[in-house]
C-alpha atoms as a PDB file:
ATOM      1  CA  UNK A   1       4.671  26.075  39.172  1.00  0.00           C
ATOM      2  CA  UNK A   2       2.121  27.556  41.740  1.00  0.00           C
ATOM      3  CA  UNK A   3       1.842  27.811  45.447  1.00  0.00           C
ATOM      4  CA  UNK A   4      -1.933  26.354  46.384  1.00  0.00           C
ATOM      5  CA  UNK A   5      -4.395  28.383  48.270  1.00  0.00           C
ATOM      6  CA  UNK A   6      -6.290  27.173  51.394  1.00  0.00           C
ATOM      7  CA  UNK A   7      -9.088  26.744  49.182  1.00  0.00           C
ATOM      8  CA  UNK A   8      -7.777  24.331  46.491  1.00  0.00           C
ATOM      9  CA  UNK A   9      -5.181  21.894  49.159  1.00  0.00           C
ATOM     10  CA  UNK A  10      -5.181  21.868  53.175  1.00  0.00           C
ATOM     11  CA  UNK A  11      -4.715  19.056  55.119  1.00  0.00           C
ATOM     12  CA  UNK A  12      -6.848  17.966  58.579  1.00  0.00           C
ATOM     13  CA  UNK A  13      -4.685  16.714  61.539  1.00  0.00           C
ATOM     14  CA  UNK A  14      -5.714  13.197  62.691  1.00  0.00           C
ATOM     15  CA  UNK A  15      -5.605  12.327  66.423  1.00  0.00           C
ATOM     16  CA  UNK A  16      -2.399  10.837  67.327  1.00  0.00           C
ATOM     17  CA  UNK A  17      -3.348   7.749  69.604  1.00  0.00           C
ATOM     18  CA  UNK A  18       0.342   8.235  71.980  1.00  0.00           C
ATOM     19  CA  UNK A  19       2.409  11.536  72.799  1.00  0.00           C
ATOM     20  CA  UNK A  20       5.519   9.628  70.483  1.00  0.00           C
ATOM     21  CA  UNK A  21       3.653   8.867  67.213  1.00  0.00           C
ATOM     22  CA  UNK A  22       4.173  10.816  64.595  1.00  0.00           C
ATOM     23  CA  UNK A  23       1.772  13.239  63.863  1.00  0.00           C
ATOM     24  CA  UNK A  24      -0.221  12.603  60.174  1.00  0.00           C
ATOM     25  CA  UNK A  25      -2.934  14.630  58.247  1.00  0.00           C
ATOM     26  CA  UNK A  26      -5.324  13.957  55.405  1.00  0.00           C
ATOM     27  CA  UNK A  27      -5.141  15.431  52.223  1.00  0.00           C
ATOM     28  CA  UNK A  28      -8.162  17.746  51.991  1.00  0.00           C
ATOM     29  CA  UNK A  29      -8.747  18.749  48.117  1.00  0.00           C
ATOM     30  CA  UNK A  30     -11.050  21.247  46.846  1.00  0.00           C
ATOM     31  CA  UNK A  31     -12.498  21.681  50.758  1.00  0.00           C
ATOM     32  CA  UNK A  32     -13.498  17.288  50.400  1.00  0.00           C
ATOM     33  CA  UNK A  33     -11.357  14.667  52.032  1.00  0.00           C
ATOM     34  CA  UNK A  34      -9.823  12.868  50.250  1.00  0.00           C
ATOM     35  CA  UNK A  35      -8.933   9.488  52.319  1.00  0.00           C
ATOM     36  CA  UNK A  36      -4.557  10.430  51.699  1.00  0.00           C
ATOM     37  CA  UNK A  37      -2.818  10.030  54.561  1.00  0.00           C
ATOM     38  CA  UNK A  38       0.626  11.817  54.548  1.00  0.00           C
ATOM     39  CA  UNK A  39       3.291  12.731  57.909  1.00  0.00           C
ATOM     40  CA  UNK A  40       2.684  16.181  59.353  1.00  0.00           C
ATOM     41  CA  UNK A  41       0.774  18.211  61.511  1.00  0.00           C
ATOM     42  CA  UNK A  42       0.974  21.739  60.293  1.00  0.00           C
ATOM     43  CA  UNK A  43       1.084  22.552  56.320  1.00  0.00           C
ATOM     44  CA  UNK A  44       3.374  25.246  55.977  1.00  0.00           C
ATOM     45  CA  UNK A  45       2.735  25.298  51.862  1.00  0.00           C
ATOM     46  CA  UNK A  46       1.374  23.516  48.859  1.00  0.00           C
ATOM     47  CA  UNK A  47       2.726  23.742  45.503  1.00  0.00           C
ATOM     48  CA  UNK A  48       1.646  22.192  42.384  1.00  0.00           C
ATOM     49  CA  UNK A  49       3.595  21.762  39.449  1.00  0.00           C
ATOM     50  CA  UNK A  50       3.140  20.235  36.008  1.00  0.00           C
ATOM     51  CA  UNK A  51       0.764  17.003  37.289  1.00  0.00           C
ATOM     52  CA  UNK A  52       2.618  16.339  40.691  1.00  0.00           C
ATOM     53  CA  UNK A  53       2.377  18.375  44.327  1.00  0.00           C
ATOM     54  CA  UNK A  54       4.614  19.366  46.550  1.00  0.00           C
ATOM     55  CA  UNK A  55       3.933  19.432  50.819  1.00  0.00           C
ATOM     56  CA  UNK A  56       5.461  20.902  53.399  1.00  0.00           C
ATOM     57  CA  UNK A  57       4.650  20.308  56.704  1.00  0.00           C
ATOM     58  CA  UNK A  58       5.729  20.605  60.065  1.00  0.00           C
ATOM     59  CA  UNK A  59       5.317  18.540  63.623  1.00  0.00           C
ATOM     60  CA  UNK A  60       4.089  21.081  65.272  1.00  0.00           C
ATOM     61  CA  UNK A  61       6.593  20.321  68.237  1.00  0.00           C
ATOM     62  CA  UNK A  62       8.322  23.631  68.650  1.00  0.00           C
ATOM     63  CA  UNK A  63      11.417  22.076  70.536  1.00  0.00           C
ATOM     64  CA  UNK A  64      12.561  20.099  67.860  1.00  0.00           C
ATOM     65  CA  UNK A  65      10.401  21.013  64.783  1.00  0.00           C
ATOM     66  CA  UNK A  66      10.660  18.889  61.864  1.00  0.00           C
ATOM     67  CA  UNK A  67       9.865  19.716  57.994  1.00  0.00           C
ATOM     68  CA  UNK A  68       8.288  16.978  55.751  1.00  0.00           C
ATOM     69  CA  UNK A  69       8.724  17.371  52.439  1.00  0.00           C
ATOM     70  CA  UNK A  70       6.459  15.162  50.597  1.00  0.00           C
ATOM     71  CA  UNK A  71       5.887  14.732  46.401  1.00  0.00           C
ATOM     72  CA  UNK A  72       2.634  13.548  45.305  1.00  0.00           C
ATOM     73  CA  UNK A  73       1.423  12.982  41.865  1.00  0.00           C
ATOM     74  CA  UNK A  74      -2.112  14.171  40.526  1.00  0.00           C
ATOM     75  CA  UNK A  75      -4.070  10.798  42.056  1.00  0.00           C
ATOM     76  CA  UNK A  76      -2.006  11.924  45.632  1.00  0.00           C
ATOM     77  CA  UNK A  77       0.193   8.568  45.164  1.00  0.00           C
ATOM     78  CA  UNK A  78       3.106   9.431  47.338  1.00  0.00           C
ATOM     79  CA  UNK A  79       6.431   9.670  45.635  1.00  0.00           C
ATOM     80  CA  UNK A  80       8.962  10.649  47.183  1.00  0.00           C
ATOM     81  CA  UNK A  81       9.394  12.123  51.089  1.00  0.00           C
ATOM     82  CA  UNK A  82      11.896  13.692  53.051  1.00  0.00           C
ATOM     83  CA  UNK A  83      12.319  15.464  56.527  1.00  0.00           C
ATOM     84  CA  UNK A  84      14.850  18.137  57.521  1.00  0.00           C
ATOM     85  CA  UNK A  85      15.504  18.315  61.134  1.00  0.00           C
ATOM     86  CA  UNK A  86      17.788  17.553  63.864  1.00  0.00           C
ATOM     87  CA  UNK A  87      17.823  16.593  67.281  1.00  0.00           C
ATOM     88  CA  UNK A  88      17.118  19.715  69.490  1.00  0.00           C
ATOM     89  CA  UNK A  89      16.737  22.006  66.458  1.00  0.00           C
ATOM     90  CA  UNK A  90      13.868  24.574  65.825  1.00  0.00           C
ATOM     91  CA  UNK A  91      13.144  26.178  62.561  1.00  0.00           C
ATOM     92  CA  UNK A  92      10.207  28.066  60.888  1.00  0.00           C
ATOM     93  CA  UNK A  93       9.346  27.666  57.670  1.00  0.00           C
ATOM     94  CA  UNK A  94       9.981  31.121  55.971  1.00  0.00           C
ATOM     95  CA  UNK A  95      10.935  32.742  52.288  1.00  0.00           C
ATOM     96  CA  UNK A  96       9.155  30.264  49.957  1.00  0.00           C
ATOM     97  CA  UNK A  97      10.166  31.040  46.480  1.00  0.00           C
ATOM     98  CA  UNK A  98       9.372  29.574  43.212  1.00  0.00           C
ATOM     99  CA  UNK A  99      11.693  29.780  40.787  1.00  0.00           C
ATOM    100  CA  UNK A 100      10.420  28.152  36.746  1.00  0.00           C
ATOM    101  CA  UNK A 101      11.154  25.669  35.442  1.00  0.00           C
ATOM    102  CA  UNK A 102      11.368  23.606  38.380  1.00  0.00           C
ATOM    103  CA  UNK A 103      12.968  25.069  42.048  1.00  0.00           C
ATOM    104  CA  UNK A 104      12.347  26.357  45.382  1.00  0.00           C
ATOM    105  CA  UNK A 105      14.122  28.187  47.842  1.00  0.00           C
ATOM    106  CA  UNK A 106      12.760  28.402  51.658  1.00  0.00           C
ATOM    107  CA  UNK A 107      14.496  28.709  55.104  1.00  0.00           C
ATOM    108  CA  UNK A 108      13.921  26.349  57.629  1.00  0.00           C
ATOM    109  CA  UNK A 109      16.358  25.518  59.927  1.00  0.00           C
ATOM    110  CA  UNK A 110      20.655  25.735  60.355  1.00  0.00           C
ATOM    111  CA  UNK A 111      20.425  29.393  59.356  1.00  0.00           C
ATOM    112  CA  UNK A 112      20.428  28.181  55.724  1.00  0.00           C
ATOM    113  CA  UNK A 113      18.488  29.127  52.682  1.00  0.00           C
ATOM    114  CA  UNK A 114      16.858  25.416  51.225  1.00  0.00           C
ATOM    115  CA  UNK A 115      16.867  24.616  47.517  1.00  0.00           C
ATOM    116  CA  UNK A 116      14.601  21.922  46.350  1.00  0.00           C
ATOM    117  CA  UNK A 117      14.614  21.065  42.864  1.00  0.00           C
ATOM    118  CA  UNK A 118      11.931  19.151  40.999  1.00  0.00           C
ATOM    119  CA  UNK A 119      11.928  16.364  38.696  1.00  0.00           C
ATOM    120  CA  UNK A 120       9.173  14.720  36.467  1.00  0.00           C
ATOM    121  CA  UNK A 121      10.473  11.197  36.921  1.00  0.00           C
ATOM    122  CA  UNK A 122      12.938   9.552  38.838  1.00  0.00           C
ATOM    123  CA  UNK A 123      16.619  10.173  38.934  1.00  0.00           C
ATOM    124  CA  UNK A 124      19.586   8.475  40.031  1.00  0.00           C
ATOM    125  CA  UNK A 125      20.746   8.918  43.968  1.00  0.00           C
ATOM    126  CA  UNK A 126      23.482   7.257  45.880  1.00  0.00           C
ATOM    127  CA  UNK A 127      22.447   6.526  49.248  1.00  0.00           C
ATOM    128  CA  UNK A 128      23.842   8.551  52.421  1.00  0.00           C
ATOM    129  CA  UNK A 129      25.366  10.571  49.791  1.00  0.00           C
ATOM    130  CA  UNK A 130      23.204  12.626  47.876  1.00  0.00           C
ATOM    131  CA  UNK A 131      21.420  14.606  50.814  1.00  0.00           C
ATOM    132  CA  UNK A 132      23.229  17.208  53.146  1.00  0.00           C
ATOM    133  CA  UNK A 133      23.422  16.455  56.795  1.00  0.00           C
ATOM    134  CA  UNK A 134      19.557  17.093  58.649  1.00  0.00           C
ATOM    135  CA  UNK A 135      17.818  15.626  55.700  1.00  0.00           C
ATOM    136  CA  UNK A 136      16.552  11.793  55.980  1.00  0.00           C
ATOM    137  CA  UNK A 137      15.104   9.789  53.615  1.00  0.00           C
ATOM    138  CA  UNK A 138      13.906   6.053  52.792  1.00  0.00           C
ATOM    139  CA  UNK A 139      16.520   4.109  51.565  1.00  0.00           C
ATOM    140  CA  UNK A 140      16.076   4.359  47.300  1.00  0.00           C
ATOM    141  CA  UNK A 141      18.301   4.525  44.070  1.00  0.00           C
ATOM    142  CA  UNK A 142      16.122   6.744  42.868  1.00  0.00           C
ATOM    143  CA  UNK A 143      14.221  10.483  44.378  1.00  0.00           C
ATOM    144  CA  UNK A 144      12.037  13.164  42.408  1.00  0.00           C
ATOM    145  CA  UNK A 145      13.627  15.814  43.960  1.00  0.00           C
ATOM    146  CA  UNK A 146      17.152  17.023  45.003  1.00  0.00           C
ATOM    147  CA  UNK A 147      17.854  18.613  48.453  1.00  0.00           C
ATOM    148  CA  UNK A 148      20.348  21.305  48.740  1.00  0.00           C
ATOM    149  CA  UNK A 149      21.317  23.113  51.706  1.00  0.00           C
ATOM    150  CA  UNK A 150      24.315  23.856  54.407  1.00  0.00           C
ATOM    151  CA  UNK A 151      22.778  23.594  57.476  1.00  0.00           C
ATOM    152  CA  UNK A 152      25.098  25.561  60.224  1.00  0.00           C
ATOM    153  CA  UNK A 153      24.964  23.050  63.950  1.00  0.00           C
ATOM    154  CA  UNK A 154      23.425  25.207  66.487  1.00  0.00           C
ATOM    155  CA  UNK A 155      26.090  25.155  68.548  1.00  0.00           C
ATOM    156  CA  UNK A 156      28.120  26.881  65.809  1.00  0.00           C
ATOM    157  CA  UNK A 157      25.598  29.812  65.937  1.00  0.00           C
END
């Protein structure tokens, strides 16, 4: 497990065509587009690990910034995603660390440290259940990485 330089994975904003879409990059490999579209304005890091990536990103919407957490494998076939945010929330992005075989810590937002930890092929979720409040995902049975966190409500700050 590695964190990516500038150099190897960015991203390029694309113009957002209304103030309410969501903002979306494209994957930029290797300093050449690559045509992969993925949620997210600002990449806040790039890891790779075994044959799969993982994305952060953020809105870019300093009000209420959200994370994107997206999980790519080597062709940039995406996943599994998830966002951490809340209505009215800010965060930054901050203490990134790797930890082998397979985990990351980072701080975002609720005055909590993140872990993230990384699996090479699906595993078993329940639905509504599995994620701590601030996280949202797609409905699925299934996720290639575990969210784990205890977000504090701002008003409790």
């Amino acid at each position: 497990m590695r964190k990516l330089s500038e150099k190897e994975l960015t991203i390029r904003a694309i113009e957002c065509s209304t103030e309410l879409a969501i903002p979306s990059s494209e994957i930029i490999i290797n300093q050449s587009a690559t045509g992969d579209v993925i949620s997210g304005a600002v990449l806040e890091a790039a890891v790779s690990w075994n044959d799969f990536y993982l994305l952060f990103l953020t809105d870019d919407i300093p009000q209420e910034d959200t994370l994107s957490i997206h999980f790519l494998d080597k062709e940039l076939k995406l996943l599994d995603s998830a966002t951490i945010g809340a209505m009215y929330s800010t965060g930054s992005f901050t203490s990134l660390q790797l930890i082998k075989p397979n985990t990351l810590t980072f701080r975002f937002i609720g005055d909590t440290d993140w872990t993230i930890k990384l699996f090479d092929k699906p595993t078993l979720t329940l639905p509504f259940l599995s994620d701590p409040k601030c996280v949202k995902r797609k409905l699925a049975l299934s996720n290639y990485f575990k969210v784990q966190g205890s977000p504090i409500p701002e008003s409790a700050k």
